[in-house]
Protein backbone atom coordinates (compact mmCIF):
# COMPACT_ATOMS: atom_id res chain seq x y z
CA UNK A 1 0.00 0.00 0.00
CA UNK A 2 1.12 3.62 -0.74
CA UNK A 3 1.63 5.93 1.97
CA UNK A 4 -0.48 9.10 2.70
CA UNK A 5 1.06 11.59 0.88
CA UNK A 6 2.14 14.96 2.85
CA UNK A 7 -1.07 17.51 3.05
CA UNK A 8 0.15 20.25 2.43
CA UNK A 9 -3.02 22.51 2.60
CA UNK A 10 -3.59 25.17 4.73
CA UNK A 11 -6.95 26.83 6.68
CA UNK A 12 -9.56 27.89 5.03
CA UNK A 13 -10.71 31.34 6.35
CA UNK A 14 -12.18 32.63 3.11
CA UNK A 15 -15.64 32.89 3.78
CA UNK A 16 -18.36 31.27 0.88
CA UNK A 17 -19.29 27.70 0.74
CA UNK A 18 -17.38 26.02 2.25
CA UNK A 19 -18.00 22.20 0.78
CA UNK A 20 -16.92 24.39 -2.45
CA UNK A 21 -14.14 25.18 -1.31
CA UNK A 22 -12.76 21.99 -0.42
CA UNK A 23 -13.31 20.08 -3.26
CA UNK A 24 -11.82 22.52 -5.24
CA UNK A 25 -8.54 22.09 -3.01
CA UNK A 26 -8.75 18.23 -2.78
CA UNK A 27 -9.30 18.53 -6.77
CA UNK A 28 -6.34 20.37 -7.56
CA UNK A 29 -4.15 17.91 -5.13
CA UNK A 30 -5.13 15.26 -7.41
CA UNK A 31 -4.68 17.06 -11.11
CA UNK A 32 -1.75 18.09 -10.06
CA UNK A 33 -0.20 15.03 -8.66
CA UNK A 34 0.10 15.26 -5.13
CA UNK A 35 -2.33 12.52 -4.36
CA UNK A 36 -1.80 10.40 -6.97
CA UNK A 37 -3.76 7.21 -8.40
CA UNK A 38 -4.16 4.79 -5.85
CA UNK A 39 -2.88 6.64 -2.99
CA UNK A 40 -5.39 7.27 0.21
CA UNK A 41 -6.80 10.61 1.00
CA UNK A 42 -5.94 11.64 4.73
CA UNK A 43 -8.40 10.83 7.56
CA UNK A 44 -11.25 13.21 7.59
CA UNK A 45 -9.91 14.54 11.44
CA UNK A 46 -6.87 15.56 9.42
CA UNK A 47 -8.50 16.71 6.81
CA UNK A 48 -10.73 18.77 8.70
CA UNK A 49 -8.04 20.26 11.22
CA UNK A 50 -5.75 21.34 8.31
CA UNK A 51 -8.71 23.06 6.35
CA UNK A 52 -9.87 24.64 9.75
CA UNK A 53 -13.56 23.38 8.77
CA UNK A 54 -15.69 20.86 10.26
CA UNK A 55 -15.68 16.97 9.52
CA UNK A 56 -19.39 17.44 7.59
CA UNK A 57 -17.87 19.75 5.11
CA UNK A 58 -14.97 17.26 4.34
CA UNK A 59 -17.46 14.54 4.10
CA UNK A 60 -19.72 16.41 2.08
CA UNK A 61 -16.51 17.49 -0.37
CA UNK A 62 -14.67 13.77 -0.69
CA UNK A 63 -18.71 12.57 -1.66
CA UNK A 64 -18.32 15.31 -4.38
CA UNK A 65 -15.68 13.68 -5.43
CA UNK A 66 -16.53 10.15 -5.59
CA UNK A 67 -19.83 11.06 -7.32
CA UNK A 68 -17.16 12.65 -10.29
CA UNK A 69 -15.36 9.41 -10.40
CA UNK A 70 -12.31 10.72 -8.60
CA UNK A 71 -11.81 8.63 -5.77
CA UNK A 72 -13.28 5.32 -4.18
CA UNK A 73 -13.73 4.29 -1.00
CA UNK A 74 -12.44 1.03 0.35
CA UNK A 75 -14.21 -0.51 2.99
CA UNK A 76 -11.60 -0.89 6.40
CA UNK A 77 -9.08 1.33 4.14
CA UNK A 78 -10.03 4.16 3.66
CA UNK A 79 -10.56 6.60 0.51
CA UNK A 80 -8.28 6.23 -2.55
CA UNK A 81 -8.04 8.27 -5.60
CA UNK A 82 -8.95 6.56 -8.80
CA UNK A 83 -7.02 5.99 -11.80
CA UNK A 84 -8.19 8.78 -14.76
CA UNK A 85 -10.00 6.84 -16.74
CA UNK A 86 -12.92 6.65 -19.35
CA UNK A 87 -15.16 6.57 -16.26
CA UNK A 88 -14.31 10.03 -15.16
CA UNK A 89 -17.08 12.25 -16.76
CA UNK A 90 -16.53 15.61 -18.75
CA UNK A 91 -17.45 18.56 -17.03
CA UNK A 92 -17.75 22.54 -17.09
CA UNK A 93 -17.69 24.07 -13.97
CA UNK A 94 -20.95 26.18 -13.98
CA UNK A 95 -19.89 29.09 -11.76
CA UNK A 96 -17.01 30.36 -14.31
CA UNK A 97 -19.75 31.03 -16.65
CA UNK A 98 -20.23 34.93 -15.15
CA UNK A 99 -16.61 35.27 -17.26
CA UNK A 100 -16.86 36.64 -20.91
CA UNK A 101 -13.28 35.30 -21.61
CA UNK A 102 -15.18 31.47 -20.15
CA UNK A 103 -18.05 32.04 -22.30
CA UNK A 104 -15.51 32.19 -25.21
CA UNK A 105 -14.28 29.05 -24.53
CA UNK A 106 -16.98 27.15 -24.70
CA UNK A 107 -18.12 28.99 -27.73
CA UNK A 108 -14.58 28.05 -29.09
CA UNK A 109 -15.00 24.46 -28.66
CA UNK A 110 -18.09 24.98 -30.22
CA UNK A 111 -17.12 26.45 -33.26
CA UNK A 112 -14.57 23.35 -33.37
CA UNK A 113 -17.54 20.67 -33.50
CA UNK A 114 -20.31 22.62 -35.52
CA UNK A 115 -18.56 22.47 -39.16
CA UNK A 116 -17.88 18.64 -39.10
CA UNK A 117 -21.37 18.32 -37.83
CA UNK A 118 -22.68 20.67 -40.85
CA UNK A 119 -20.19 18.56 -43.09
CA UNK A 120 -21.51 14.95 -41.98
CA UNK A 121 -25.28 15.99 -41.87
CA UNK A 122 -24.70 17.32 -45.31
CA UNK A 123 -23.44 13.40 -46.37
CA UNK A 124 -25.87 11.38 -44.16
CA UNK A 125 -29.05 13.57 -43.68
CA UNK A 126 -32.49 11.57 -45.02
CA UNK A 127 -35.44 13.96 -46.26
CA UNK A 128 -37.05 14.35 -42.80
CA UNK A 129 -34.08 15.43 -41.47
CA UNK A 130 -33.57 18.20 -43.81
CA UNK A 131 -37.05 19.22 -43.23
CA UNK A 132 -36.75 18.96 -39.66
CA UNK A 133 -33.82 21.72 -40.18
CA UNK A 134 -35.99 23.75 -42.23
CA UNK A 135 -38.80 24.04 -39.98
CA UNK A 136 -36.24 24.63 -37.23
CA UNK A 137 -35.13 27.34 -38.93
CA UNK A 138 -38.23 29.03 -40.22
CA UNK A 139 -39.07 28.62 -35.95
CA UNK A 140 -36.89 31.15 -35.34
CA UNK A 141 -37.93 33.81 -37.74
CA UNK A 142 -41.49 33.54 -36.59
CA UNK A 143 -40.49 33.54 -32.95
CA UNK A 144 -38.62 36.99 -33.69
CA UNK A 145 -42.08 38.11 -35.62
CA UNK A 146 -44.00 37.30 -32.47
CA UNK A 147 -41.70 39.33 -30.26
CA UNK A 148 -39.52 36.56 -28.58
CA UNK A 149 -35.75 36.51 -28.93
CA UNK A 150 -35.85 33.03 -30.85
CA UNK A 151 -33.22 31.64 -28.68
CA UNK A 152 -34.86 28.49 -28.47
CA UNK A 153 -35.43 27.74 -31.66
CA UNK A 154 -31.88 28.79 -32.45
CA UNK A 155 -30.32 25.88 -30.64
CA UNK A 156 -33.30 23.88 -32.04
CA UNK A 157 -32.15 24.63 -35.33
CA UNK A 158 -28.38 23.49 -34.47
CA UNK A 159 -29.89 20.25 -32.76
CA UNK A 160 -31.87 19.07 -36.06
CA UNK A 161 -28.15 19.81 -37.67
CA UNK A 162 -26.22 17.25 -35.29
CA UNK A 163 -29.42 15.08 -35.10
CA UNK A 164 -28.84 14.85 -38.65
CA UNK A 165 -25.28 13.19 -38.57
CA UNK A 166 -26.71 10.20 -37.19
CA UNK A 167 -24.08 10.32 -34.54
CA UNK A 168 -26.12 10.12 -31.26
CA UNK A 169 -23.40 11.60 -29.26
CA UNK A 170 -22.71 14.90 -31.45
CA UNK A 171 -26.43 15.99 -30.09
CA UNK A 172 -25.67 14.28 -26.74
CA UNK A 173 -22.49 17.16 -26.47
CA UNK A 174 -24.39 19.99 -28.51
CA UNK A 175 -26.92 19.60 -25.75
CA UNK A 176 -24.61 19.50 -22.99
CA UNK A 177 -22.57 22.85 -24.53
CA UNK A 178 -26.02 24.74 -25.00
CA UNK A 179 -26.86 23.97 -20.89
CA UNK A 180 -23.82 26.80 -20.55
CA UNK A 181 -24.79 29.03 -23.74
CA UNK A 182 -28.40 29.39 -22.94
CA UNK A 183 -27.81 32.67 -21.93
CA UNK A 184 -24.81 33.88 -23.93
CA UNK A 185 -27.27 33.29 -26.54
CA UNK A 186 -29.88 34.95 -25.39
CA UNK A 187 -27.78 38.12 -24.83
CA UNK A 188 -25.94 37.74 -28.14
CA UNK A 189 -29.26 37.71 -30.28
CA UNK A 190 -31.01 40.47 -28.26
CA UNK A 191 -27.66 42.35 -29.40
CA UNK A 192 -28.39 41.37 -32.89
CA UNK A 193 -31.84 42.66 -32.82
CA UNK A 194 -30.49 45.66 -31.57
CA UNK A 195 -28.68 46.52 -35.36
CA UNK A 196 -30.23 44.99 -39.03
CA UNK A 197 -27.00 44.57 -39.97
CA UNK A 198 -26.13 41.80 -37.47
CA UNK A 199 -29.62 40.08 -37.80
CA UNK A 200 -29.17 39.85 -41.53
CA UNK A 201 -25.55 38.70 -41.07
CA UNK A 202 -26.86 35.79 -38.81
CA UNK A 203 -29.84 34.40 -41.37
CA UNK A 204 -27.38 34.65 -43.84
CA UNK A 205 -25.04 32.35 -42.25
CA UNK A 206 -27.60 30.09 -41.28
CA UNK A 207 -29.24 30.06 -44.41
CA UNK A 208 -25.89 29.00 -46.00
CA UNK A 209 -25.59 26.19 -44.26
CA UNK A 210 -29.23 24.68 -44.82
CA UNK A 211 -28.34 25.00 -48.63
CA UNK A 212 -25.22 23.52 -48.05
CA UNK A 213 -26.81 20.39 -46.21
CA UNK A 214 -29.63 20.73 -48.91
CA UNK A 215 -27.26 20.19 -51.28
CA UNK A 216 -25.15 17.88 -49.90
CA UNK A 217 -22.48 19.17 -50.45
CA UNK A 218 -20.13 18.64 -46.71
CA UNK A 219 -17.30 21.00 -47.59
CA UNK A 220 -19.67 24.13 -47.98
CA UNK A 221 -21.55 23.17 -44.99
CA UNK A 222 -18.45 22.56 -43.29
CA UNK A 223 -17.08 26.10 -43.66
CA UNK A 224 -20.71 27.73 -43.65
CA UNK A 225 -20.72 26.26 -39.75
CA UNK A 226 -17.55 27.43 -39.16
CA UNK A 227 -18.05 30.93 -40.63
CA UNK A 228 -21.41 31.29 -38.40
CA UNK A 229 -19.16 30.03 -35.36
CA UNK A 230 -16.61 32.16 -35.87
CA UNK A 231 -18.84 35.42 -36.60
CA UNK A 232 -20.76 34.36 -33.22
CA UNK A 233 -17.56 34.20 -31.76
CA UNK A 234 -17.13 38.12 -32.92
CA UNK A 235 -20.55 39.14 -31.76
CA UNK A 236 -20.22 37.60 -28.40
CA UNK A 237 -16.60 39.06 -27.86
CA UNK A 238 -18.23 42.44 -28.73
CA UNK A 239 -21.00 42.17 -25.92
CA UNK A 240 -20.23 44.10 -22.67
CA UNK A 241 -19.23 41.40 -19.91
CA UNK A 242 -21.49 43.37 -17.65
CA UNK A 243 -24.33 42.47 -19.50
CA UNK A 244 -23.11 38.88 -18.91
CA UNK A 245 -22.76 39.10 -15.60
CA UNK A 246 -26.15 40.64 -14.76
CA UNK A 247 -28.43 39.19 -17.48
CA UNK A 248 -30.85 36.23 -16.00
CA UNK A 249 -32.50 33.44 -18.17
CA UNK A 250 -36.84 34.64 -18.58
């Protein structure tokens, strides 16, 4: 068995939540190394006596972080951390989602995925699919014309795309990217309807790539996606990160 390895941590006297606070510190002991696969966590009394917090807030944290796959307990061992692994799930850490230069990020990786999921729903896409992405995107335009922002049927629009590549998983991740950009989105295209020349820039670019996908044709659809990415990536840059900040999903 591996020894404990040193902990190093000191008090925590920052006030905030506290379980938070933890298992951001026990988190960062294992990325970096310091506890590494298969060696055991410290004893909760240690635990708690170096991070000057109770023994329910370390309990609370280390649960945090076998419910992420990070560690495992052992029964009559103790808690060990886990080897990385395919079991150790992908996440975005909601609360950095207040920062513009986060927001980016994720729109980054997004404009990464979207033009090989416009290229391979242009190759696979049957005739329901491609009408499923032209009603999606006819949804938006009446959603503007009844007064909404059309943010829903915006990332309706970009679901019937990667529901169209027959790859269950590319709309399993588009999904799981939009939980973040709901209301980047929402911001971005009431900042569009703010100037014509930004709302005719963005039904342009989508309109592009349902002719592409219409068509067939994957390597326009590929760079139509990544055009529209990349000039969302422009309009969202251009937003005032107070507006991010203070702006609240309806």
């Amino acid at each position: 068995m591996r020894p404990t390895p040193e902990f190093k941590i000191e008090r925590i006297a920052v006030a905030g939540t506290l379980t938070d606070r933890v298992f951001k510190a026990l988190t960062q002991l294992i990325n970096s190394g310091d506890f590494k696969p298969g060696s055991r966590l410290p004893p909760e009394l240690k635990m708690a006596g170096r991070f000057g917090v109770s023994r329910t807030v370390v309990r609370e944290a280390v649960s945090r972080l076998k419910s992420e796959g990070m560690v495992e307990s052992r029964q009559g061992s103790g808690v060990f951390v886990r080897d990385r692994n395919m079991h150790a799930p992908f996440r975005i850490d909601p609360n950095i989602m207040d920062s513009i230069d986060s927001v980016l990020q994720v729109v980054e990786l997004r404009l990464s995925l979207e033009g090989e999921i416009a290229a391979l729903a242009a190759r696979r896409r049957t005739r329901a699919q491609m009408a499923a992405i032209r009603r999606a995107l006819k949804q938006i335009e009446l959603d503007e014309q009844a007064g909404g922002d059309g943010v829903e049927a915006d990332i309706e629009f970009h679901r019937s795309i990667a529901d169209a590549t027959g790859n269950p998983h590319f709309l399993a991740l588009i999904g799981f990217l939009f939980n973040f950009l709901n209301r980047a989105t929402r911001i971005t295209r009431s900042y569009e309807a703010t100037k014509a020349a930004l709302s005719r820039q963005v039904k342009e670019e989508h309109q592009r790539i349902v002719e592409a996908i219409s068509q067939q044709d994957s390597e326009v659809a590929r760079l139509a996606a990544r055009r529209h990415m990349e000039g969302a990536f422009r309009r969202l840059g251009s937003i005032d990160a107070e507006q991010l900040r203070t702006q609240r999903p309806e």
